[in-house]
PDB file of N, CA and C in Angstrom:
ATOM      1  N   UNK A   1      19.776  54.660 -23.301  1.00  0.00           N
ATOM      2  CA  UNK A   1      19.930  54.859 -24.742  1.00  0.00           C
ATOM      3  C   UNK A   1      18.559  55.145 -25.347  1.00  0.00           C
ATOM      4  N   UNK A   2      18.374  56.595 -26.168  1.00  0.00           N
ATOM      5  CA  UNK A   2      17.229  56.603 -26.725  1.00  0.00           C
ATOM      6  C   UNK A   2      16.945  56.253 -28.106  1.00  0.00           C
ATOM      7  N   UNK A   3      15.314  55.943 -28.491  1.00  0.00           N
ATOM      8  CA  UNK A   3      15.692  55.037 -29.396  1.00  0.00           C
ATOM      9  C   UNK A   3      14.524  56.057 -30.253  1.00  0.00           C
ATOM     10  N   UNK A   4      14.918  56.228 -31.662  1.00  0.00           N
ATOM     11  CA  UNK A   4      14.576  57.255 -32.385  1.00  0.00           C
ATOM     12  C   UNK A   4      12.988  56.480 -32.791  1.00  0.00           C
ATOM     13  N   UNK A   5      12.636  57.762 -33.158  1.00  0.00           N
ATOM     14  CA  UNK A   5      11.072  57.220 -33.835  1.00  0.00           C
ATOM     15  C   UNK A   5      10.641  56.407 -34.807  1.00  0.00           C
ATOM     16  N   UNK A   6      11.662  56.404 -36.223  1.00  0.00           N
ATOM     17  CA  UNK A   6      11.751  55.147 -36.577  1.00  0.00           C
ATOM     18  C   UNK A   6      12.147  54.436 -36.121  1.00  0.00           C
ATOM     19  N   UNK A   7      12.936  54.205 -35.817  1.00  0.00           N
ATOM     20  CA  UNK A   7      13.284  53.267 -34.865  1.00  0.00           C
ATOM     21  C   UNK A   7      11.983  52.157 -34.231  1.00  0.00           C
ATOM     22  N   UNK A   8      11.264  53.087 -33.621  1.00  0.00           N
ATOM     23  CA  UNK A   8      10.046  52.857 -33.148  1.00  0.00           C
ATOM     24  C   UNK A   8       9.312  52.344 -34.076  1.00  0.00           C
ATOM     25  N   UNK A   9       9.159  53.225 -34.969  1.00  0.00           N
ATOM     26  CA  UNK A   9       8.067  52.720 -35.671  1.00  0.00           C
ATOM     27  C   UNK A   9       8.241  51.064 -36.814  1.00  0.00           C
ATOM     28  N   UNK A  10       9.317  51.038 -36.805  1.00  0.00           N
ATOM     29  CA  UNK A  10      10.267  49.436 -37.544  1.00  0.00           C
ATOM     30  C   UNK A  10       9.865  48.347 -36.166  1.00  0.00           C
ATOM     31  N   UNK A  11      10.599  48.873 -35.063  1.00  0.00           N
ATOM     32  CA  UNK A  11       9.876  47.803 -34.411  1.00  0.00           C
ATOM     33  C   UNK A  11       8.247  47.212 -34.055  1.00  0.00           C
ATOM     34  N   UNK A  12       7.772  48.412 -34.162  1.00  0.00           N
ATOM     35  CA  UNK A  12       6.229  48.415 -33.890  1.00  0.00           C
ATOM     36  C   UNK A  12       5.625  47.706 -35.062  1.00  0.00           C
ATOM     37  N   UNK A  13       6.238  47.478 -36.212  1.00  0.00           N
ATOM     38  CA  UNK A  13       5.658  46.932 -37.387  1.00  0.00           C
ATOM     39  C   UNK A  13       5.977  45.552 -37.413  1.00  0.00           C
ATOM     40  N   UNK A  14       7.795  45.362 -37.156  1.00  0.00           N
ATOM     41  CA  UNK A  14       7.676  43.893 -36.853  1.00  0.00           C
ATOM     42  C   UNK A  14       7.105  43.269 -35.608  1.00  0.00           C
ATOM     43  N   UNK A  15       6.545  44.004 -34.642  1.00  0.00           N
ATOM     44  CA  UNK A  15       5.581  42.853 -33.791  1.00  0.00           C
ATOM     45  C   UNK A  15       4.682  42.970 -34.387  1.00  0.00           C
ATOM     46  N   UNK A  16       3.998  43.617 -35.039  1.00  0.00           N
ATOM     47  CA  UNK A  16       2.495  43.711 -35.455  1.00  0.00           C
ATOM     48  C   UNK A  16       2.209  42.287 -36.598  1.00  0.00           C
ATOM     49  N   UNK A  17       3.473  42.676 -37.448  1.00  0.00           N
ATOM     50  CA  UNK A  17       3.641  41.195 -38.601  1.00  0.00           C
ATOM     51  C   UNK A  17       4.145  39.889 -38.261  1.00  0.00           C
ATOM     52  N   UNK A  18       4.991  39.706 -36.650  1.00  0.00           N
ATOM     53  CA  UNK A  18       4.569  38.304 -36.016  1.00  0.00           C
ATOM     54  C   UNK A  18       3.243  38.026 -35.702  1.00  0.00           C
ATOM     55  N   UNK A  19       2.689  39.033 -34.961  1.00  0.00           N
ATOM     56  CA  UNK A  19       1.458  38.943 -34.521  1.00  0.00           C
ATOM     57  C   UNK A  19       0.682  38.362 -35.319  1.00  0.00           C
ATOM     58  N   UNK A  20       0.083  39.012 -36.507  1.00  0.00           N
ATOM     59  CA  UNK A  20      -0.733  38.258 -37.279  1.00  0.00           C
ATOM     60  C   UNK A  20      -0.591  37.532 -37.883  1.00  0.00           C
ATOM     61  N   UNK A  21       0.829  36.979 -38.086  1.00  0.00           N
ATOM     62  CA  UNK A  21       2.161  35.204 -38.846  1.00  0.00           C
ATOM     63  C   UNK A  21       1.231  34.548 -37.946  1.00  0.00           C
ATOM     64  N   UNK A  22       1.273  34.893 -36.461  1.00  0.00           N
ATOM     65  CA  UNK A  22       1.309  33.805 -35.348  1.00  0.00           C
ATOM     66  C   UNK A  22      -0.372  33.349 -35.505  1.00  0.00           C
ATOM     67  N   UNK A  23      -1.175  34.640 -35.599  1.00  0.00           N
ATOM     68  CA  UNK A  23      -2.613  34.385 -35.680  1.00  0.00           C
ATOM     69  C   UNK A  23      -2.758  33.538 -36.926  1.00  0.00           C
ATOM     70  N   UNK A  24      -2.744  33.522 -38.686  1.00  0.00           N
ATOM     71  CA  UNK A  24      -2.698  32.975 -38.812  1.00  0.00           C
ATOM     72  C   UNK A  24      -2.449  31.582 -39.112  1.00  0.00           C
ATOM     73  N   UNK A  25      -1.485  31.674 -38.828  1.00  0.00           N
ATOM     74  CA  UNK A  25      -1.008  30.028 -38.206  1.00  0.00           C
ATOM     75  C   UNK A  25      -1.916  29.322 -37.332  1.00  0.00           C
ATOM     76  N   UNK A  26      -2.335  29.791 -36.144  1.00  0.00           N
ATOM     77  CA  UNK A  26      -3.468  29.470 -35.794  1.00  0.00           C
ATOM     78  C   UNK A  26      -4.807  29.253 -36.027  1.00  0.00           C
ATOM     79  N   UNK A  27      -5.050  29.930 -36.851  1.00  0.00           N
ATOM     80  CA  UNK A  27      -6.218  29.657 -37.807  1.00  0.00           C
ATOM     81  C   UNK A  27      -5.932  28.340 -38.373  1.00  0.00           C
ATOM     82  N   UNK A  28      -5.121  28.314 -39.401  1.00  0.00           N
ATOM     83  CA  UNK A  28      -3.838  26.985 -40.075  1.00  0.00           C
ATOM     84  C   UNK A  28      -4.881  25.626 -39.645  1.00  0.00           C
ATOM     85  N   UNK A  29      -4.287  26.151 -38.842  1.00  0.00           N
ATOM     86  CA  UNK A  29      -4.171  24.605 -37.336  1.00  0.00           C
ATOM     87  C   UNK A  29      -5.898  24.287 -37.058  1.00  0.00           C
ATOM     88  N   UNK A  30      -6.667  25.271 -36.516  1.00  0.00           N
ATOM     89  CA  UNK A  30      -8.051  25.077 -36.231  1.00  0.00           C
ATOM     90  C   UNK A  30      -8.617  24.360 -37.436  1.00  0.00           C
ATOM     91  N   UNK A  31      -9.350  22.992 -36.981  1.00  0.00           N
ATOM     92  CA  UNK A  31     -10.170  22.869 -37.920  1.00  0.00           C
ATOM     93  C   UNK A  31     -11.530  23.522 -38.187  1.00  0.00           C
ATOM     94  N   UNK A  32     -11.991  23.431 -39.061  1.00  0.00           N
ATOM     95  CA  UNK A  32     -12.961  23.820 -39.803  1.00  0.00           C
ATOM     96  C   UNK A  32     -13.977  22.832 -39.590  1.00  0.00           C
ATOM     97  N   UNK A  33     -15.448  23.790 -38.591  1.00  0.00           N
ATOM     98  CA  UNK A  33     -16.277  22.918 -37.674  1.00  0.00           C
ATOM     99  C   UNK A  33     -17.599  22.913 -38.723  1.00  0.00           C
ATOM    100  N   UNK A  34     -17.662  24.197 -38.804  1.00  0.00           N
ATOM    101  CA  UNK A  34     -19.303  24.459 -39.219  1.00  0.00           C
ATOM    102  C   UNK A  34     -19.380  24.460 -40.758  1.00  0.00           C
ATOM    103  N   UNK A  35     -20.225  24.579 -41.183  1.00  0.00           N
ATOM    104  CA  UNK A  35     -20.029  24.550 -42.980  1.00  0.00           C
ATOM    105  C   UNK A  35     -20.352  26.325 -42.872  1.00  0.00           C
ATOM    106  N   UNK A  36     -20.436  27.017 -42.207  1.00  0.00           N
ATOM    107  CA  UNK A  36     -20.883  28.759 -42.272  1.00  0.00           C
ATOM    108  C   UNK A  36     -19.120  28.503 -42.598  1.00  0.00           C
ATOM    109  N   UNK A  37     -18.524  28.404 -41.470  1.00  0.00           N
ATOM    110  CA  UNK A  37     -16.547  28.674 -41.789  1.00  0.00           C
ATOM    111  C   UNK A  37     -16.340  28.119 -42.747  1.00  0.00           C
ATOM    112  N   UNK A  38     -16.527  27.090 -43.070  1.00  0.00           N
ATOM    113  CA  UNK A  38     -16.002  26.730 -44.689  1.00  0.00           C
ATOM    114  C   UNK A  38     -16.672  27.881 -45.735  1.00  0.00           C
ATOM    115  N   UNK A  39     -17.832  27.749 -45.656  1.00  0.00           N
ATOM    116  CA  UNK A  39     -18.256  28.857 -47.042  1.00  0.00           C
ATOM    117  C   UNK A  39     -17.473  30.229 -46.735  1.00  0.00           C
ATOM    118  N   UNK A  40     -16.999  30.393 -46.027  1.00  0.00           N
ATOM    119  CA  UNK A  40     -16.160  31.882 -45.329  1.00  0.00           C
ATOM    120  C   UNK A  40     -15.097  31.967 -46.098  1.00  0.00           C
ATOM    121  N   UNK A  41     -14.482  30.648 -45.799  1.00  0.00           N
ATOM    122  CA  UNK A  41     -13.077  30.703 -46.387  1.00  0.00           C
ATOM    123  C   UNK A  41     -12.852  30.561 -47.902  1.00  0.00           C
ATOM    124  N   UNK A  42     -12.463  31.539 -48.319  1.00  0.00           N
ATOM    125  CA  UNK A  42     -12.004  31.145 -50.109  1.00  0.00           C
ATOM    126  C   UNK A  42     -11.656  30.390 -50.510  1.00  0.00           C
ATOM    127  N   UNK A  43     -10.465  30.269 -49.675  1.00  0.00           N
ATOM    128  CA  UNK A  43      -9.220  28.564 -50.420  1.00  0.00           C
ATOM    129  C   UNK A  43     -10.511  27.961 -50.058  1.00  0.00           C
ATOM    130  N   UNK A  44     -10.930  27.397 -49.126  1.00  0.00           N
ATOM    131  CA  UNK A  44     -11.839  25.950 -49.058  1.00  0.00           C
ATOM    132  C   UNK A  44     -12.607  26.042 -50.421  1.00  0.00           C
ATOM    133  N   UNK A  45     -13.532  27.043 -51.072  1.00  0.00           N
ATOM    134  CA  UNK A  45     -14.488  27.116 -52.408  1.00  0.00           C
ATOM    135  C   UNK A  45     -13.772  26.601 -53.412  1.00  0.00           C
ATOM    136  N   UNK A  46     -14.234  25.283 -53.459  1.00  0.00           N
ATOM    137  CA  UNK A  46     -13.406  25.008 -54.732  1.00  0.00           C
ATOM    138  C   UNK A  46     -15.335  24.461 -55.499  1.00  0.00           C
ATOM    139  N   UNK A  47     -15.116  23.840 -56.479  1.00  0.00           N
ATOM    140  CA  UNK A  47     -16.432  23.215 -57.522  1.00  0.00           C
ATOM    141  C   UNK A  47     -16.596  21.782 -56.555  1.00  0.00           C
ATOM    142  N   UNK A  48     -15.930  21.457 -56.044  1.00  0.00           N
ATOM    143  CA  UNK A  48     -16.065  20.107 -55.536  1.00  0.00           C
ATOM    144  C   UNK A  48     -17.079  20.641 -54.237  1.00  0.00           C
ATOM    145  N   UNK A  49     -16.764  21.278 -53.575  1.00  0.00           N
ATOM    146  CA  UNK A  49     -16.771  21.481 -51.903  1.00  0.00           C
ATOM    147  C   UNK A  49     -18.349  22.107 -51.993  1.00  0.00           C
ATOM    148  N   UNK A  50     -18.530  23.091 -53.640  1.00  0.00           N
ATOM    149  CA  UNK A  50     -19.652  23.725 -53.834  1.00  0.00           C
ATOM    150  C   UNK A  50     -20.554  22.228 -53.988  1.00  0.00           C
ATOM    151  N   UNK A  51     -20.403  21.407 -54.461  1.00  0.00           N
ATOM    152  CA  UNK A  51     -21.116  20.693 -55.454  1.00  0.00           C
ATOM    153  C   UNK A  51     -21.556  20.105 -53.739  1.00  0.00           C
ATOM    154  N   UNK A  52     -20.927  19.519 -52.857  1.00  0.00           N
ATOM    155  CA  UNK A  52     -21.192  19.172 -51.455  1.00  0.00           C
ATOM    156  C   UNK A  52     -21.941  19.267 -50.849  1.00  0.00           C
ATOM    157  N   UNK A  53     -21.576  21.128 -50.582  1.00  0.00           N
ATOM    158  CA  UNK A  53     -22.248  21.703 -49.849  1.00  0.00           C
ATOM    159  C   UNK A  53     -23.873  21.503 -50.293  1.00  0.00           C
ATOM    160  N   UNK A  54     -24.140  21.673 -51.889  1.00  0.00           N
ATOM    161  CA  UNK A  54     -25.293  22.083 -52.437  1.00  0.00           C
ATOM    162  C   UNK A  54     -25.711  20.600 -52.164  1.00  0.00           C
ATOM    163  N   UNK A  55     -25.191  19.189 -52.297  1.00  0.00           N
ATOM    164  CA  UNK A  55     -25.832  18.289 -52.417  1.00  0.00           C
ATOM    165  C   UNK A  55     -26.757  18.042 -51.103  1.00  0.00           C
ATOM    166  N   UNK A  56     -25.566  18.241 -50.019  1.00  0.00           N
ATOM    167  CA  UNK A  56     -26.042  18.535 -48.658  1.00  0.00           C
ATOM    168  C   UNK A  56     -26.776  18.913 -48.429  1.00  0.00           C
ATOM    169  N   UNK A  57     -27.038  20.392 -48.886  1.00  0.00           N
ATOM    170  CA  UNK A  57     -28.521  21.230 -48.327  1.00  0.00           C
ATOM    171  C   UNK A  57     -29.749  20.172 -49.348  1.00  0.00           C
ATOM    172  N   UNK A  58     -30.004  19.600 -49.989  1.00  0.00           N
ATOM    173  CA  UNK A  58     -30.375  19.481 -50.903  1.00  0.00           C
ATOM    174  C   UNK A  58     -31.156  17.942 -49.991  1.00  0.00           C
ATOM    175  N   UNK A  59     -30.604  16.913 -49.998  1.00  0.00           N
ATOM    176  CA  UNK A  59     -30.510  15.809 -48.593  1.00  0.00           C
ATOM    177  C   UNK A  59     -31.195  16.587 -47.290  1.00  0.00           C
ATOM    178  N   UNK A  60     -30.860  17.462 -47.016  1.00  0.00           N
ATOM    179  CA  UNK A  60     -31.359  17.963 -45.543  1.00  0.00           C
ATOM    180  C   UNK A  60     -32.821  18.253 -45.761  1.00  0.00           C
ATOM    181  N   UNK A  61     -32.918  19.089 -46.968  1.00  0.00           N
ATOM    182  CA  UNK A  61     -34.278  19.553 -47.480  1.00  0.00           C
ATOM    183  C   UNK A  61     -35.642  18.620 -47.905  1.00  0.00           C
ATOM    184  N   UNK A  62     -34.982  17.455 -48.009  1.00  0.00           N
ATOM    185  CA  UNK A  62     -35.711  16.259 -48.426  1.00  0.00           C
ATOM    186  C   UNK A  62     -36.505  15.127 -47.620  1.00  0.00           C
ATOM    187  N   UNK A  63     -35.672  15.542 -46.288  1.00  0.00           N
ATOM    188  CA  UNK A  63     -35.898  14.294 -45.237  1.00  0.00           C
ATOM    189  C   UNK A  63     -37.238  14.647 -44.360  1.00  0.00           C
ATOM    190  N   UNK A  64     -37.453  13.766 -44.267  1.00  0.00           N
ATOM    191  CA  UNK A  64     -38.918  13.964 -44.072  1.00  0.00           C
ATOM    192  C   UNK A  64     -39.068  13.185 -42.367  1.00  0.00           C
ATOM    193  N   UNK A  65     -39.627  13.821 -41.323  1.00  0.00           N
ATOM    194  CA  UNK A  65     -39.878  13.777 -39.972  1.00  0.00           C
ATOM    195  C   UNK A  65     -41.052  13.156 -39.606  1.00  0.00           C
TER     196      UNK A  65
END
């Protein structure tokens, strides 16, 4: 049975849009290691996470060896 080009091309789109459901879902799931991936991610930027981050660098910059 041959299967027409749309045809083709409908299926080729729904694997492509599990595909990247499945990827990010996986992302989802990974936590968030480094503070580079957090500043990456949008949703994470909130005023709180900024205020953190900045206090953080801020502490790191201070300590004295």
């Amino acid at each position: 049975m041959k299967r027409t080009a749309e045809c083709e091309r409908k299926r080729r789109r729904e694997r492509e849009r599990d595909e990247t459901e499945s990827e990010r879902e996986k992302e989802k799931k990974r936590p968030i290691r480094t503070r580079d991936e957090l500043e990456m991610t949008s949703s994470a930027r909130t005023p709180l996470t900024d205020y953190f981050l900045q206090s953080k660098a801020i502490r790191m910059t201070n300590c004295v060896v």
